[in-house]
N, C-alpha and C. Protein backbone atom coordinates (compact mmCIF):
# COMPACT_ATOMS: atom_id res chain seq x y z
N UNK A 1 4.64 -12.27 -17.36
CA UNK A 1 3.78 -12.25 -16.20
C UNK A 1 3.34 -10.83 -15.92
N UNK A 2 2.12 -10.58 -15.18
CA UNK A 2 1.63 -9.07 -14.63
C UNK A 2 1.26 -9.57 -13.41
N UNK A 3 1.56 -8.36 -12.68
CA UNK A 3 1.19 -7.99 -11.75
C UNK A 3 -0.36 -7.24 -11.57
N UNK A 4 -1.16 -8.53 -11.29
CA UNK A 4 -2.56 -7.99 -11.11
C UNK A 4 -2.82 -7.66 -10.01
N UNK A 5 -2.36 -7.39 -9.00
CA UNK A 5 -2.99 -6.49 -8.00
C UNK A 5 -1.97 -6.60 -6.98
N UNK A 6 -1.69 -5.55 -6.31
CA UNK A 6 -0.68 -5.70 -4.56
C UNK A 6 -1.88 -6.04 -3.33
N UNK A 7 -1.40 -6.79 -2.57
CA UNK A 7 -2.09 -6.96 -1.64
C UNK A 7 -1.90 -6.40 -0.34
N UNK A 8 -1.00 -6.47 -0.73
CA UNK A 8 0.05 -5.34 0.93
C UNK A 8 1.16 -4.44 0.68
N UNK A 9 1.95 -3.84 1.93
CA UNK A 9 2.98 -3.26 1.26
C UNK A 9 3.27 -3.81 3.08
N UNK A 10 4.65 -4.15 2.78
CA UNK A 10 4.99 -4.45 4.38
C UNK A 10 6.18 -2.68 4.77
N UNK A 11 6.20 -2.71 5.67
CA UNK A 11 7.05 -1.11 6.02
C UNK A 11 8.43 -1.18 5.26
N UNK A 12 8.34 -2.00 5.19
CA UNK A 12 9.98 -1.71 4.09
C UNK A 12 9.46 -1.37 2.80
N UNK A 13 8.44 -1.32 2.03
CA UNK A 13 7.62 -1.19 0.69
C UNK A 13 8.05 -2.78 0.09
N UNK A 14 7.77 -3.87 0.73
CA UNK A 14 8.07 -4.87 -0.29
C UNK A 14 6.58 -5.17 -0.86
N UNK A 15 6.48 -5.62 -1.81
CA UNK A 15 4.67 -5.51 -2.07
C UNK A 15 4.53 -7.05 -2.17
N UNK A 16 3.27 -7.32 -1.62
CA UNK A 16 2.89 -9.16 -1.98
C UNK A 16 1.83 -9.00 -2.47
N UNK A 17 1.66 -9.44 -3.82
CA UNK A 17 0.15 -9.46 -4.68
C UNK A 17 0.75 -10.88 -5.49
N UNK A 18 -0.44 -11.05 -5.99
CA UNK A 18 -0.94 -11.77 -7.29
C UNK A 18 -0.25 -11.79 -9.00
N UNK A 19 0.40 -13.11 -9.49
CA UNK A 19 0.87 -12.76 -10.39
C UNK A 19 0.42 -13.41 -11.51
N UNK A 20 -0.20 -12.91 -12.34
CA UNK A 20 -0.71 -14.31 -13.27
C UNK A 20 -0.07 -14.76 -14.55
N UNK A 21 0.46 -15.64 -15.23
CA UNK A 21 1.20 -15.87 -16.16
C UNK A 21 -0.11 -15.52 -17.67
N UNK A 22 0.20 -15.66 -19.02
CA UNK A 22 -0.21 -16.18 -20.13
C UNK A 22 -1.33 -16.96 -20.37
N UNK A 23 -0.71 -17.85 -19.26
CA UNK A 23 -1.96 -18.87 -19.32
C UNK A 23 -2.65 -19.00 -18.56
N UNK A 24 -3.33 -18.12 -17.59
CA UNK A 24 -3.88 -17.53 -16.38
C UNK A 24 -3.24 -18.30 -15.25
N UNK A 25 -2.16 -18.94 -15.38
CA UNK A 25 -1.83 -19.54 -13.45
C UNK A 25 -1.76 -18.33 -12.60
N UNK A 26 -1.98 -18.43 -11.57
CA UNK A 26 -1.47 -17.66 -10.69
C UNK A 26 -0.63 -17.94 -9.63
N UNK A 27 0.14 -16.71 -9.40
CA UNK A 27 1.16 -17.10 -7.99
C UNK A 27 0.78 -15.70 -6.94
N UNK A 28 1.20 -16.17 -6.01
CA UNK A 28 1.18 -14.97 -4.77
C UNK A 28 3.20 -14.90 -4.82
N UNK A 29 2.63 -13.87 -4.52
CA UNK A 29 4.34 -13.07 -4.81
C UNK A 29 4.49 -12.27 -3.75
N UNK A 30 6.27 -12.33 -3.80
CA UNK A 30 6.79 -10.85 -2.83
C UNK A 30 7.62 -10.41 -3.65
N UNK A 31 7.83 -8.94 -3.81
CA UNK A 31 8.71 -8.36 -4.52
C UNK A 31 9.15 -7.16 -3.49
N UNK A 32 10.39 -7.48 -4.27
CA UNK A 32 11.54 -6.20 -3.49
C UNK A 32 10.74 -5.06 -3.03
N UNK A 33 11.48 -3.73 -2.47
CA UNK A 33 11.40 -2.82 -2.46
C UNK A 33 11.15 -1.64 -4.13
N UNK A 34 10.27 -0.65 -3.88
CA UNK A 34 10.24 0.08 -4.96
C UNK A 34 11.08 1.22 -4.81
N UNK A 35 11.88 1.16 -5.82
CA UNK A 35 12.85 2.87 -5.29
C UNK A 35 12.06 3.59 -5.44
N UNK A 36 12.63 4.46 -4.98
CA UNK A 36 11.99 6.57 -4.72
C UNK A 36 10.87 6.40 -4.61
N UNK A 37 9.87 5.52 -4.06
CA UNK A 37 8.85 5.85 -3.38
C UNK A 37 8.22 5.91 -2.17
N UNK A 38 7.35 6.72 -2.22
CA UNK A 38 6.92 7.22 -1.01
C UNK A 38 5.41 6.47 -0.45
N UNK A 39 5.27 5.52 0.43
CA UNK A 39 3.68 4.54 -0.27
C UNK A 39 2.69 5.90 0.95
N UNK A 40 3.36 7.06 1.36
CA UNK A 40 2.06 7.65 1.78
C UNK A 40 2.11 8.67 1.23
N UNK A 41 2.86 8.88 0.02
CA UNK A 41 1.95 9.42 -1.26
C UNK A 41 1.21 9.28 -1.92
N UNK A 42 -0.17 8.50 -1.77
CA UNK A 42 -1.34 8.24 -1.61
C UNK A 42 -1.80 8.56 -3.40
N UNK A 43 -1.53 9.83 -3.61
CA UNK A 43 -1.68 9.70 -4.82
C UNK A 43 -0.75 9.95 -6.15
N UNK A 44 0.43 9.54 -5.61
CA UNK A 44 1.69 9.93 -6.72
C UNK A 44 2.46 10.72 -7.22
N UNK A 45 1.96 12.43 -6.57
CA UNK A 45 2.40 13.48 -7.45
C UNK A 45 3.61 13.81 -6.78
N UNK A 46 3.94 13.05 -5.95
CA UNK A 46 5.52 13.41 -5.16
C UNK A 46 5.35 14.17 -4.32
N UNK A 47 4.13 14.75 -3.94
CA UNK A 47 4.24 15.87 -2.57
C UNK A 47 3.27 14.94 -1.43
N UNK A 48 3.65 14.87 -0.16
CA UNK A 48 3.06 14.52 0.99
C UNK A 48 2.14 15.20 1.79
N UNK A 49 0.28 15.67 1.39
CA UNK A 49 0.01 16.55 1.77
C UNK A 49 -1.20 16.04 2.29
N UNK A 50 -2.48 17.14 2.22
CA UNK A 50 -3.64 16.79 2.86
C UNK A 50 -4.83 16.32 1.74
N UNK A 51 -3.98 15.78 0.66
CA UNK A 51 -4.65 15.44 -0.73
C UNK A 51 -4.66 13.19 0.00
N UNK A 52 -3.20 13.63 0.24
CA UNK A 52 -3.17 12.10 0.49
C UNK A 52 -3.66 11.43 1.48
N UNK A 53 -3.63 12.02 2.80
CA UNK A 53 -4.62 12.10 3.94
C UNK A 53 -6.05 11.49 3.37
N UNK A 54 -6.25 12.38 2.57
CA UNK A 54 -8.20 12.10 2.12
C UNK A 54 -8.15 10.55 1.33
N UNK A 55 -6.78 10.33 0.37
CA UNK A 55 -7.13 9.35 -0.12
C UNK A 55 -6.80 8.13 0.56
N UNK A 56 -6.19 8.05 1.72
CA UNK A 56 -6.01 6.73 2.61
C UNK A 56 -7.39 6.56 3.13
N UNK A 57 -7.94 7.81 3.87
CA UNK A 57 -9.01 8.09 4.64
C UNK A 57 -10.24 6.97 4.05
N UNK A 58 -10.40 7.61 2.59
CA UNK A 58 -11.47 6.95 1.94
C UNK A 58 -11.19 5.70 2.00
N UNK A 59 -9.98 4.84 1.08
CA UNK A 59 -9.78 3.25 1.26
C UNK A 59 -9.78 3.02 2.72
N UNK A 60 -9.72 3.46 3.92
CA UNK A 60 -9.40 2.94 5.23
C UNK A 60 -10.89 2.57 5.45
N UNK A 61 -11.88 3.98 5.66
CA UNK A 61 -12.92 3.78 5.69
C UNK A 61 -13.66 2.45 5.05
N UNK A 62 -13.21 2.56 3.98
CA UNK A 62 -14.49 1.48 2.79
C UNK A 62 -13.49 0.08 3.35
N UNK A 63 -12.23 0.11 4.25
CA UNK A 63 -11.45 -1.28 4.69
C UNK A 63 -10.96 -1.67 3.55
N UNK A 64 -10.60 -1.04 2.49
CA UNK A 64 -9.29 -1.63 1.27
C UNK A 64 -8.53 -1.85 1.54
N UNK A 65 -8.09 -3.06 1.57
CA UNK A 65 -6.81 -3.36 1.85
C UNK A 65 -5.08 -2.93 1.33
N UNK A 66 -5.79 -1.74 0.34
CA UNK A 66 -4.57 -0.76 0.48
C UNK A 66 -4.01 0.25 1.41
N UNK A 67 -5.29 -0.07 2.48
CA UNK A 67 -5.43 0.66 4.10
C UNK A 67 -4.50 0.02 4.64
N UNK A 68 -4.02 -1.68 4.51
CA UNK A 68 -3.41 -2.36 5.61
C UNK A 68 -1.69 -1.96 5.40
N UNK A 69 -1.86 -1.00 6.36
CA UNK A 69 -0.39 -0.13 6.70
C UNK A 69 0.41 -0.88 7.05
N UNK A 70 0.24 -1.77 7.62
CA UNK A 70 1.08 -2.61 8.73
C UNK A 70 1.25 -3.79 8.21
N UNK A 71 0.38 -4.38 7.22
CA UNK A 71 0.43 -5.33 6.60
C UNK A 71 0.30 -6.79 7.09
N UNK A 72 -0.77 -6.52 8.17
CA UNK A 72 -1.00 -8.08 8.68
C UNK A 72 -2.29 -8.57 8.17
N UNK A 73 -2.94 -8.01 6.81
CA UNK A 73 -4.33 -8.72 6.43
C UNK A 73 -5.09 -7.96 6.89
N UNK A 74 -5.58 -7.42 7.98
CA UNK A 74 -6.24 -6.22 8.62
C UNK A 74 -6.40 -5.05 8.18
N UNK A 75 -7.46 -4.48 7.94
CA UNK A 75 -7.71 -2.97 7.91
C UNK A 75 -8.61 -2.34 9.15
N UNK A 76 -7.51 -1.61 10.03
CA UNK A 76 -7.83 -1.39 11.65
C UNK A 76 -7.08 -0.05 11.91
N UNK A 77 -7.80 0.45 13.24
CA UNK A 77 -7.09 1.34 13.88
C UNK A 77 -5.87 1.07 13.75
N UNK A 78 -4.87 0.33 13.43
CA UNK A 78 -3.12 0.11 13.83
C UNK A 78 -3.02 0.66 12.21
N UNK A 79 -3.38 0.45 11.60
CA UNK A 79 -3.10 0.84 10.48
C UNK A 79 -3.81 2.45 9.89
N UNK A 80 -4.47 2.72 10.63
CA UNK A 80 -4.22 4.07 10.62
C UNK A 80 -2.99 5.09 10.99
N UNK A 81 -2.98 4.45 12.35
CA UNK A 81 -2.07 5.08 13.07
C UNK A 81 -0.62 5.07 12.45
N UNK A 82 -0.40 3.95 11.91
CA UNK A 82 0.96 3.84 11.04
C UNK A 82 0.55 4.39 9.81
N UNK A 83 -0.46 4.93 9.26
CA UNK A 83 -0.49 5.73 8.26
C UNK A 83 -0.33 7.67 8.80
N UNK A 84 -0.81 7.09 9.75
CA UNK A 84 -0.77 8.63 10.29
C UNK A 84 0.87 9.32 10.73
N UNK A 85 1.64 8.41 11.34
CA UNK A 85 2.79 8.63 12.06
C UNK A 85 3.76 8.97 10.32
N UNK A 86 3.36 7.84 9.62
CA UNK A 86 4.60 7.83 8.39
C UNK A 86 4.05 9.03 7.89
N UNK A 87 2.96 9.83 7.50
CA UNK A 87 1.98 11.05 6.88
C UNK A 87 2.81 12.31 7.14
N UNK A 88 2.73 12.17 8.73
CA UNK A 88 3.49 13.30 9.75
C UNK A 88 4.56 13.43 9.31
N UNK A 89 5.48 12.49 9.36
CA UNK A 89 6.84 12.40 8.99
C UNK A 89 7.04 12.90 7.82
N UNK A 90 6.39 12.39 6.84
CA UNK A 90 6.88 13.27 5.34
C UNK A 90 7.85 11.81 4.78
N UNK A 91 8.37 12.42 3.64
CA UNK A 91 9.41 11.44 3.25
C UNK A 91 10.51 11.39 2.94
């Protein structure tokens, strides 16, 4: 099976996306937590800075639902703000 796309990340980092088998079925999935990561490291390199800021900014803006911080389907002010508070914080 692959994992073709996350659809959310709920605040614990559990991710729910799309899973498609071999034979194209698909399932909607939840999967655990991801160790050692940081999901407002935005772009992976392990540092929490004003690189990652820009790249939420852009998906928030365009409403990607890799924006939905909060993980209720929504890409909204609440999910900024919980991008912003976890940003501040660091990791």
């Amino acid at each position: 099976m692959t994992l073709a796309g996350a659809q959310a990340f709920s605040n614990t980092g559990d991710i729910n996306g799309l899973v498609t088998s071999i034979d194209g079925t698909a399932t909607i999935v939840a999967l655990g937590d991801v160790p050692d990561q940081c999901r407002v490291d935005m772009n992976g390199d392990g540092i929490v800075n004003t690189q990652d800021f820009l790249v939420y900014l852009g998906l928030w803006s365009a409403g990607d639902l890799q924006a939905d911080f909060n993980g209720d389907g929504q890409v909204n002010t609440q999910d900024f703000l919980t991008f912003l508070n976890e940003w501040t914080a660091g990791c």
